[in-house]
Protein backbone atom coordinates (compact mmCIF):
# COMPACT_ATOMS: atom_id res chain seq x y z
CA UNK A 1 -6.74 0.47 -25.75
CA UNK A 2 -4.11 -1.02 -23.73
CA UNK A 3 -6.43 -4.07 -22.80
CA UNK A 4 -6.35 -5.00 -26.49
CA UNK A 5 -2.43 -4.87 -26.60
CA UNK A 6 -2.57 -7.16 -24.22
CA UNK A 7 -5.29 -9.80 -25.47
CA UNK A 8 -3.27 -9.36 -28.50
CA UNK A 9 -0.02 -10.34 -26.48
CA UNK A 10 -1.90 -13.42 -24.82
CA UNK A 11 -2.36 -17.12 -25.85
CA UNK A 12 -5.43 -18.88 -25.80
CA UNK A 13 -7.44 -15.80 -25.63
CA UNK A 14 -10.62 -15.03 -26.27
CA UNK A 15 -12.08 -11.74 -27.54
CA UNK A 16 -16.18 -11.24 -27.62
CA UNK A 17 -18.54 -8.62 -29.35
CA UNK A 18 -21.64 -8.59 -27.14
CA UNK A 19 -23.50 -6.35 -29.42
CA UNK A 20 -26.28 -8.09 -31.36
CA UNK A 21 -25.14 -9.80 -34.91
CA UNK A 22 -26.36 -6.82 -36.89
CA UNK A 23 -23.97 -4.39 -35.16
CA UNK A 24 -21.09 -7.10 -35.70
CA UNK A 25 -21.83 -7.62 -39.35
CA UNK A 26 -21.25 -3.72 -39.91
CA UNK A 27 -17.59 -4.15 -38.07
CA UNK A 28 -15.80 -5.55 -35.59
CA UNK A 29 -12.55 -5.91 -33.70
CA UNK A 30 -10.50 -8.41 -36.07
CA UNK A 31 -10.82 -11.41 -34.45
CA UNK A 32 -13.71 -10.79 -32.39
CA UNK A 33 -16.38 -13.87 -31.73
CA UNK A 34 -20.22 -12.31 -31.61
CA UNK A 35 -22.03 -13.75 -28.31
CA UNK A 36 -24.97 -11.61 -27.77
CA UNK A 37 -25.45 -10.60 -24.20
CA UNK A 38 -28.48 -12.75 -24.06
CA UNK A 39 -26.10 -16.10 -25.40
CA UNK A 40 -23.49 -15.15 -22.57
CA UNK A 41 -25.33 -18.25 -20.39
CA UNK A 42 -24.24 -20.66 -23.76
CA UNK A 43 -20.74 -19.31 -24.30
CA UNK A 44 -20.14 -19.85 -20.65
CA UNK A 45 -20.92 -23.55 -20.94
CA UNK A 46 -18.54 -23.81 -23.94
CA UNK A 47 -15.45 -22.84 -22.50
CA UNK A 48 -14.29 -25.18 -19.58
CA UNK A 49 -11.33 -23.31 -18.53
CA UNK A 50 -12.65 -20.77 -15.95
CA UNK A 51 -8.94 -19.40 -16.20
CA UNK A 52 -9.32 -18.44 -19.68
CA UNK A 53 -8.46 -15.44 -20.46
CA UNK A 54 -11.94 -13.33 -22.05
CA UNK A 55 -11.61 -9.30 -23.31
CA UNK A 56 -15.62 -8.57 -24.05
CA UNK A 57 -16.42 -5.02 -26.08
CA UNK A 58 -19.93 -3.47 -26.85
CA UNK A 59 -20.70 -0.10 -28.60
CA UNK A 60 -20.19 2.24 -25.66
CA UNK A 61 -18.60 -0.12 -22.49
CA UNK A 62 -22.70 -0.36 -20.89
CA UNK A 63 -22.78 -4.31 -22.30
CA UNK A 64 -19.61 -5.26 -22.29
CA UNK A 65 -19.76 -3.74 -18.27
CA UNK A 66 -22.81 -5.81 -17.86
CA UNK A 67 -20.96 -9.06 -19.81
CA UNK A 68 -17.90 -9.01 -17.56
CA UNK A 69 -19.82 -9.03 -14.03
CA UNK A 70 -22.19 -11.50 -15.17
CA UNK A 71 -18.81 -14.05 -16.68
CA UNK A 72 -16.77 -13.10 -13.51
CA UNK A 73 -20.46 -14.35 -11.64
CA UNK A 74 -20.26 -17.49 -13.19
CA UNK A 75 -16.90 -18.43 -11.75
CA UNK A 76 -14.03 -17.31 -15.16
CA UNK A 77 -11.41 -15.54 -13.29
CA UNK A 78 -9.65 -13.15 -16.11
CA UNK A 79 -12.19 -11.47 -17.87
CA UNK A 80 -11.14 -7.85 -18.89
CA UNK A 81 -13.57 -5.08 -20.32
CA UNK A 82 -12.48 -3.48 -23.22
CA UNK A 83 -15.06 -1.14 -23.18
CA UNK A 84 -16.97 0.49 -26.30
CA UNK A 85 -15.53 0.14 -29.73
CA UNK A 86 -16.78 3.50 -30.73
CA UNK A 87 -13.15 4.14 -28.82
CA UNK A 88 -11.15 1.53 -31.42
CA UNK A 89 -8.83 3.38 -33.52
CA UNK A 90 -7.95 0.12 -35.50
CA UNK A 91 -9.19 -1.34 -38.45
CA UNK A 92 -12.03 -3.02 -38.33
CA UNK A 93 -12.92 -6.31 -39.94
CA UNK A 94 -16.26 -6.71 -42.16
């Protein structure tokens, strides 16, 4: 995951889980934020910077696919799709 090297590289970035909270409670990328697909309308309003940069993961990349068009839609400018975490090799946090 070379996308994660490089969120991992990056200040002031932010890294989302857009599974729902059940699927994050039974792991997750360390350091990961849970924001449901459906919440992605209330994140968006949280974070002012539209040059922020966002990494968004799911289960298989479908979500986090999904996630990423509809954040670029609402005007952030470097959001970057990890994909599916079922490809995460790392540790995951509980």
């Amino acid at each position: 995951m070379e996308l994660l090297k490089q969120y991992l590289n990056q200040e002031n970035a932010i890294l989302i889980d857009v599974r729902q909270p059940d699927e994050f409670e039974k792991g997750r990328i360390p350091g990961a934020r849970n924001v449901p697909s459906q919440k992605l309308r209330d994140f968006s309003l949280e974070v002012t910077d539209p040059d922020t940069p966002i990494y968004v993961y799911c289960l298989s990349g479908a979500r986090s696919a999904r996630a990423v068009r509809a954040l670029r839609g609402v005007g952030f400018t470097q959001v970057y799709d990890l994909g599916g975490i079922n490809a995460y090799t790392g540790e995951l946090e509980k």
